[in-house]
Protein backbone atom coordinates (compact mmCIF):
# COMPACT_ATOMS: atom_id res chain seq x y z
CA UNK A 1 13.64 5.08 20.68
CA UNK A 2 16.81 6.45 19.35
CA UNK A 3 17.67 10.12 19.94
CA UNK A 4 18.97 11.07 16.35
CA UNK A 5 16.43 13.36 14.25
CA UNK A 6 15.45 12.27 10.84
CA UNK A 7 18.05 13.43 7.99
CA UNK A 8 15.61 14.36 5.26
CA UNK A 9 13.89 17.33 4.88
CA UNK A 10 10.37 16.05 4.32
CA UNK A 11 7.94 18.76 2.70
CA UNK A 12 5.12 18.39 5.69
CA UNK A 13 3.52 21.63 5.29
CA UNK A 14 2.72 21.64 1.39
CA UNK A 15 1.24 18.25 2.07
CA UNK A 16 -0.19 19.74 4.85
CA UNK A 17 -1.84 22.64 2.97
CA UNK A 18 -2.66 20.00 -0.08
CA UNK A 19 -5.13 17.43 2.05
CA UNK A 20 -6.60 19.36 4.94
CA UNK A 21 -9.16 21.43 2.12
CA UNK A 22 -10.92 17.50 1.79
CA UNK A 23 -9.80 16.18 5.32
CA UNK A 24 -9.91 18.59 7.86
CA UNK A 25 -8.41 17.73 11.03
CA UNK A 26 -5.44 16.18 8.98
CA UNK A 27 -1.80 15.93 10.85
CA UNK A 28 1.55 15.00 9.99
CA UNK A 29 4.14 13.56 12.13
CA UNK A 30 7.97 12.75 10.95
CA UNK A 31 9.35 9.99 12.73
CA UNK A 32 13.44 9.17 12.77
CA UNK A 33 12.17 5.64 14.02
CA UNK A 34 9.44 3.45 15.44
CA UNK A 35 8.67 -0.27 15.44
CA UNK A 36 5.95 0.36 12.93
CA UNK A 37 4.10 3.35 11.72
CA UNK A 38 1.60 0.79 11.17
CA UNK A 39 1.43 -1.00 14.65
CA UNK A 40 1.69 2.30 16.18
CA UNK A 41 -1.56 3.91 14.84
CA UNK A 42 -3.06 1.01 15.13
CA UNK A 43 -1.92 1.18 19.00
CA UNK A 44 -3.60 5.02 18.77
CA UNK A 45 -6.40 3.83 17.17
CA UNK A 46 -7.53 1.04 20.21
CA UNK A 47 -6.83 4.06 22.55
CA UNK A 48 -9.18 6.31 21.49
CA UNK A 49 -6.85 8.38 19.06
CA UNK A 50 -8.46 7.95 15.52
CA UNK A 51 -7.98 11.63 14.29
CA UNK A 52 -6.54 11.07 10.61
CA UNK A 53 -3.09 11.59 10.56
CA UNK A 54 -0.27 11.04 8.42
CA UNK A 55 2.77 8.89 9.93
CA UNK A 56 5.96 8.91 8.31
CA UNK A 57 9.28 6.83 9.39
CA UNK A 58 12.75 7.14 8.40
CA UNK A 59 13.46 4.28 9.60
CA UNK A 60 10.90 1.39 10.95
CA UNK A 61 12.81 -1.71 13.51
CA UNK A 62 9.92 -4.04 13.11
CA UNK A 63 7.75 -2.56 9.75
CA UNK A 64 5.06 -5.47 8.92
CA UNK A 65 3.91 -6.62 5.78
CA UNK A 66 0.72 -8.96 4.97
CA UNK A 67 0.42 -12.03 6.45
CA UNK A 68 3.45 -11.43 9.07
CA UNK A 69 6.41 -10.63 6.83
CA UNK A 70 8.87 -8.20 7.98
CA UNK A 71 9.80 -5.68 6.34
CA UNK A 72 13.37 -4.52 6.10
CA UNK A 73 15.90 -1.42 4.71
CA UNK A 74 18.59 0.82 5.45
CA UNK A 75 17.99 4.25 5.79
CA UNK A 76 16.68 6.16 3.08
CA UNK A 77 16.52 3.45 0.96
CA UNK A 78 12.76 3.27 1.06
CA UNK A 79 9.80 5.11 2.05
CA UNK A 80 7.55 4.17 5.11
CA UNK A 81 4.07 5.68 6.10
CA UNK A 82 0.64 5.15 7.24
CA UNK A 83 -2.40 6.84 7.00
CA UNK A 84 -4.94 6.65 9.28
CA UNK A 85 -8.62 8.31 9.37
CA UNK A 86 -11.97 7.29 10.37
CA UNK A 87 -13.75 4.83 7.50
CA UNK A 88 -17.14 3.69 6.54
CA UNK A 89 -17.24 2.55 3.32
CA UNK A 90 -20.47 0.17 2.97
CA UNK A 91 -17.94 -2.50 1.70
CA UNK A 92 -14.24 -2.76 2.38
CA UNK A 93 -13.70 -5.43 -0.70
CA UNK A 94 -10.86 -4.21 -3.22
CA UNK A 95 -9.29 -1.09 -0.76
CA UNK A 96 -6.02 -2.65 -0.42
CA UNK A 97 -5.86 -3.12 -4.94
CA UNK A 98 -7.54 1.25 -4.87
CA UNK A 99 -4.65 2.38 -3.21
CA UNK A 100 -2.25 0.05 -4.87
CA UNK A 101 -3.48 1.62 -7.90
CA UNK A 102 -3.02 5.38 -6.98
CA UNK A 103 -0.12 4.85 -6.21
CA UNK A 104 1.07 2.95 -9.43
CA UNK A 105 -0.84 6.00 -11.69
CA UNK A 106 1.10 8.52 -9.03
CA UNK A 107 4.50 6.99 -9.44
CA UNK A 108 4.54 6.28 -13.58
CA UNK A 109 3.54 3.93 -16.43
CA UNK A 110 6.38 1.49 -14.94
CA UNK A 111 4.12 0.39 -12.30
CA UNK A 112 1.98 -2.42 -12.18
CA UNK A 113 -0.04 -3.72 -9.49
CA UNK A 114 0.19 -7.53 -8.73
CA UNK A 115 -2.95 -8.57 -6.83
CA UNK A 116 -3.96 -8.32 -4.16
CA UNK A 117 -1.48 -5.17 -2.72
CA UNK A 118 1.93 -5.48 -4.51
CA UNK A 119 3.03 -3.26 -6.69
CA UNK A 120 5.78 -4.28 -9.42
CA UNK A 121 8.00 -3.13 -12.01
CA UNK A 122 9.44 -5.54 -14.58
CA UNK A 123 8.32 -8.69 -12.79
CA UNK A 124 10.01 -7.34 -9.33
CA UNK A 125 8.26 -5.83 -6.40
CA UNK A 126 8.76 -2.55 -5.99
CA UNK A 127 6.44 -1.94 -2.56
CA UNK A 128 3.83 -3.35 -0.63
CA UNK A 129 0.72 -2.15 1.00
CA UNK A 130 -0.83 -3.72 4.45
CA UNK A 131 -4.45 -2.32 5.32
CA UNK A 132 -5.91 -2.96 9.10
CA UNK A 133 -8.82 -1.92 11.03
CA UNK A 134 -10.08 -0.99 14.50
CA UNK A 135 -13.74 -0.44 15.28
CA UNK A 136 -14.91 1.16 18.81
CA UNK A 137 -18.84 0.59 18.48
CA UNK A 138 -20.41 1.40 15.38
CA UNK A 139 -17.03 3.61 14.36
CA UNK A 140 -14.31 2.11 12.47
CA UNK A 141 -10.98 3.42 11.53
CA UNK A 142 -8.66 2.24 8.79
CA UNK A 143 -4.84 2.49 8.75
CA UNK A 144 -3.06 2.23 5.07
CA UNK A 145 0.96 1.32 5.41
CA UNK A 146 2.75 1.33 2.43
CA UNK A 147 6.55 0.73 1.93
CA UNK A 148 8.05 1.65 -1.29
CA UNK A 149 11.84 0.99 -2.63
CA UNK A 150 13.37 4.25 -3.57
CA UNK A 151 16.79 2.62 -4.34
CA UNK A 152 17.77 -1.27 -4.52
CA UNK A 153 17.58 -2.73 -0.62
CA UNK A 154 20.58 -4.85 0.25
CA UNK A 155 19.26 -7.69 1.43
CA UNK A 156 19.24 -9.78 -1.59
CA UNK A 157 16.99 -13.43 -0.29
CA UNK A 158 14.00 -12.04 -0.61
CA UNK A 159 10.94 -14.46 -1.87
CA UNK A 160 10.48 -11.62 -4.93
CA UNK A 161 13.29 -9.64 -6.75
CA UNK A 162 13.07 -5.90 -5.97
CA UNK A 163 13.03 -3.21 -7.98
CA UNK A 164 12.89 0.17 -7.31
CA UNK A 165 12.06 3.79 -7.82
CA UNK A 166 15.64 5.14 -8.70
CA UNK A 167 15.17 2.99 -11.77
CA UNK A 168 12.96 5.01 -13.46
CA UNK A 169 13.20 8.27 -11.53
CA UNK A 170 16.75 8.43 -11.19
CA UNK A 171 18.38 11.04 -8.59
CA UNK A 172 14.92 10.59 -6.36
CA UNK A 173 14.32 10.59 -2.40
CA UNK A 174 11.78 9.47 -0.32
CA UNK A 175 10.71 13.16 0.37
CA UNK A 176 10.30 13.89 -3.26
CA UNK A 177 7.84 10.24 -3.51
CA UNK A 178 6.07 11.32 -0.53
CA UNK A 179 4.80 14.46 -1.55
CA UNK A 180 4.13 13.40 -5.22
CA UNK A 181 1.43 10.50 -4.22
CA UNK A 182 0.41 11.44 -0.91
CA UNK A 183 -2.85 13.76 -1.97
CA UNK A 184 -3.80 11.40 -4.71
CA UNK A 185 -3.87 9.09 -2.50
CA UNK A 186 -6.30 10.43 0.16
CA UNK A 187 -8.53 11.32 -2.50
CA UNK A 188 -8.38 7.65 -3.36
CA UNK A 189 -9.22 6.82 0.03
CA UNK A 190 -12.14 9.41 0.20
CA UNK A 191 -13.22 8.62 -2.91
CA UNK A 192 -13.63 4.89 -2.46
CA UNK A 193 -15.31 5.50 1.22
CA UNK A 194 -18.43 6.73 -0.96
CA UNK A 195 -18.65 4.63 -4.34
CA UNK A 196 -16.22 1.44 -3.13
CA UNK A 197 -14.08 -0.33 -5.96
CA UNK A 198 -16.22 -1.36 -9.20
CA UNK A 199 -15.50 2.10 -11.05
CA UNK A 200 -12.01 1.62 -10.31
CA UNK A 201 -11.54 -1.73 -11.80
CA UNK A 202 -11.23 -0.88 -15.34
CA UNK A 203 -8.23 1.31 -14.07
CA UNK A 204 -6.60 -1.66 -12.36
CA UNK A 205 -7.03 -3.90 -15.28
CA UNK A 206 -4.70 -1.68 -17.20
CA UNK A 207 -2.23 -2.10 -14.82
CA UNK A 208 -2.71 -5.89 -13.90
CA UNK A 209 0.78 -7.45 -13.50
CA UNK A 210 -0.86 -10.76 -13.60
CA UNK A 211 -4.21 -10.84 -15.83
CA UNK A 212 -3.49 -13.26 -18.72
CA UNK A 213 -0.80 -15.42 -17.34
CA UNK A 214 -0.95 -19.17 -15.82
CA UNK A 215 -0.92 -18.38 -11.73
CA UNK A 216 -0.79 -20.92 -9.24
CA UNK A 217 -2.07 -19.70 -5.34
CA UNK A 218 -0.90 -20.93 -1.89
CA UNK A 219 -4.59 -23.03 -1.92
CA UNK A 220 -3.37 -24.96 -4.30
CA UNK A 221 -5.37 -23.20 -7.36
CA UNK A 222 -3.32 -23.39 -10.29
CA UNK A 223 -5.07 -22.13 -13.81
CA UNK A 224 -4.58 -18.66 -16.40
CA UNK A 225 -5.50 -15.32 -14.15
CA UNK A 226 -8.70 -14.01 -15.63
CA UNK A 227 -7.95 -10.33 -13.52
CA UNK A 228 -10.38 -9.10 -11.25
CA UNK A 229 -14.49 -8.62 -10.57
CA UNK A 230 -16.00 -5.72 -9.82
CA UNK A 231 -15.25 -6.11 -6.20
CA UNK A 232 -11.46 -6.53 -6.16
CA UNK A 233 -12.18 -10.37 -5.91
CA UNK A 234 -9.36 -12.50 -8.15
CA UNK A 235 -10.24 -14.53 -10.66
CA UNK A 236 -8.75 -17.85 -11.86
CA UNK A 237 -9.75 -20.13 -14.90
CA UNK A 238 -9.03 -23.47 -13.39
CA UNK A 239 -9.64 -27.04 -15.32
CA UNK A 240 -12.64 -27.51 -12.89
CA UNK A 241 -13.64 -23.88 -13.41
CA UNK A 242 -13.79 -20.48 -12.68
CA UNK A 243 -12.22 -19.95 -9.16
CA UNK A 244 -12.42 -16.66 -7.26
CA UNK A 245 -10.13 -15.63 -4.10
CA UNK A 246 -11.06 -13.12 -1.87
CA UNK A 247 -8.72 -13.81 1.15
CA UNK A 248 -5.62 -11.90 1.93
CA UNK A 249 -4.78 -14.64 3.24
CA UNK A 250 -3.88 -16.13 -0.24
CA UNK A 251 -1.06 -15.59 -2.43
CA UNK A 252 -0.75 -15.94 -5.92
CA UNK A 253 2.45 -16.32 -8.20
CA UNK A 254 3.51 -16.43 -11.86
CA UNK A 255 4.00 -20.13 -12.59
């Protein structure tokens, strides 16, 4: 671990003072750097630490993304966190696209979410989400990472052009992004614990980055994206039919 402090001033106690009224017990750590906020909590989590907790990183030397992908910035060019907190929603299906969408309705009309946890601007990705689990009997706890661009990354090969929040919100830091969807998005979280994702899917639908346009998937399913069901579950009109993906596992493109 490096021994230099973080260089932001980060606004911990108004957050603070904003989500512990509907999650009590909530904490807030600042981190200058860590492999992962979300491998780290996770790492809590299997120990026996699963009080809900904010993590945020200035800097992250191995930040994940889904299915393996790094993910990659100089300092203070994005925003890193994870929440964790102890979950039991009576079905998991669509979390990942609920807190996609806060934070899309958070950040601006700019933002639209690209199933199943990108969000986009113009046709570029602007952040990612990764969403993981550990259960300890019948107790489960979830862990939400999120990385968002504030300003253009400079590594240019990436698989989708970037885009990012300096665009639209020009002079911006990652203090300023924190704060702004940060209790919106707990409320999100608490919100979808109880009533899961189907009143949230007309919301998403406004925002789909993808609904209406021919798609192909990593499965091979190539057809015109038809959005999603009531559970988060994607939906493609194929030649041999209606074809719906439920694995984050899967990827789906623009063709």
């Amino acid at each position: 671990m490096s021994d230099w402090k973080p260089v932001h001033r980060w606004p911990a106690e108004a957050i603070w003072e904003a989500v512990v009224p509907q999650l009590p017990g909530f904490g807030i750590e600042i981190l200058a750097e860590i492999d992962s906020s979300n491998t780290e909590l996770m790492r809590r989590a299997r120990a026996g630490r699963q009080e809900p907790i904010l993590l945020v990183a200035e800097r992250q030397t191995a930040g994940r993304g889904r299915q393996g992908r790094t993910w990659s910035g100089e300092l203070g060019d994005a925003l890193t966190f994870s929440i964790g907190l102890p979950y039991q929603p009576s079905d998991w299906s669509g979390l990942s696209l609920a807190v996609g969408l806060s934070l899309a309705e958070s950040l601006g009309a700019e933002v639209q979410l690209k199933w199943p946890n990108d969000l986009w601007c113009q046709q570029r990705k602007l952040g990612g989400i990764l969403v993981e689990a550990a259960s300890q009997g019948d107790q489960s706890y979830v862990v939400v990472g999120v990385g968002l661009n504030i300003r253009q990354p400079i590594e240019r090969d990436l698989r989708t052009p970037a885009a990012a929040i300096d665009e639209f919100w020009p002079g911006v830091d990652a203090p300023a992004v924190l704060e702004r969807i940060i209790q919106p998005l707990i409320a999100t979280l608490l919100k979808f614990e109880n009533h899961g994702f189907a009143e949230l899917q007309a919301r998403f639908r406004a925002r789909d980055a993808i609904k209406g346009l021919e798609v192909t998937s990593s499965d091979g399913q190539q057809g015109k994206c038809q959005g999603v069901d009531a559970q988060g579950v994607l939906q493609i009109q194929t030649p041999q039919g209606l074809v719906k993906i439920n694995s984050a596992e899967v990827s789906v493109r623009p063709v």
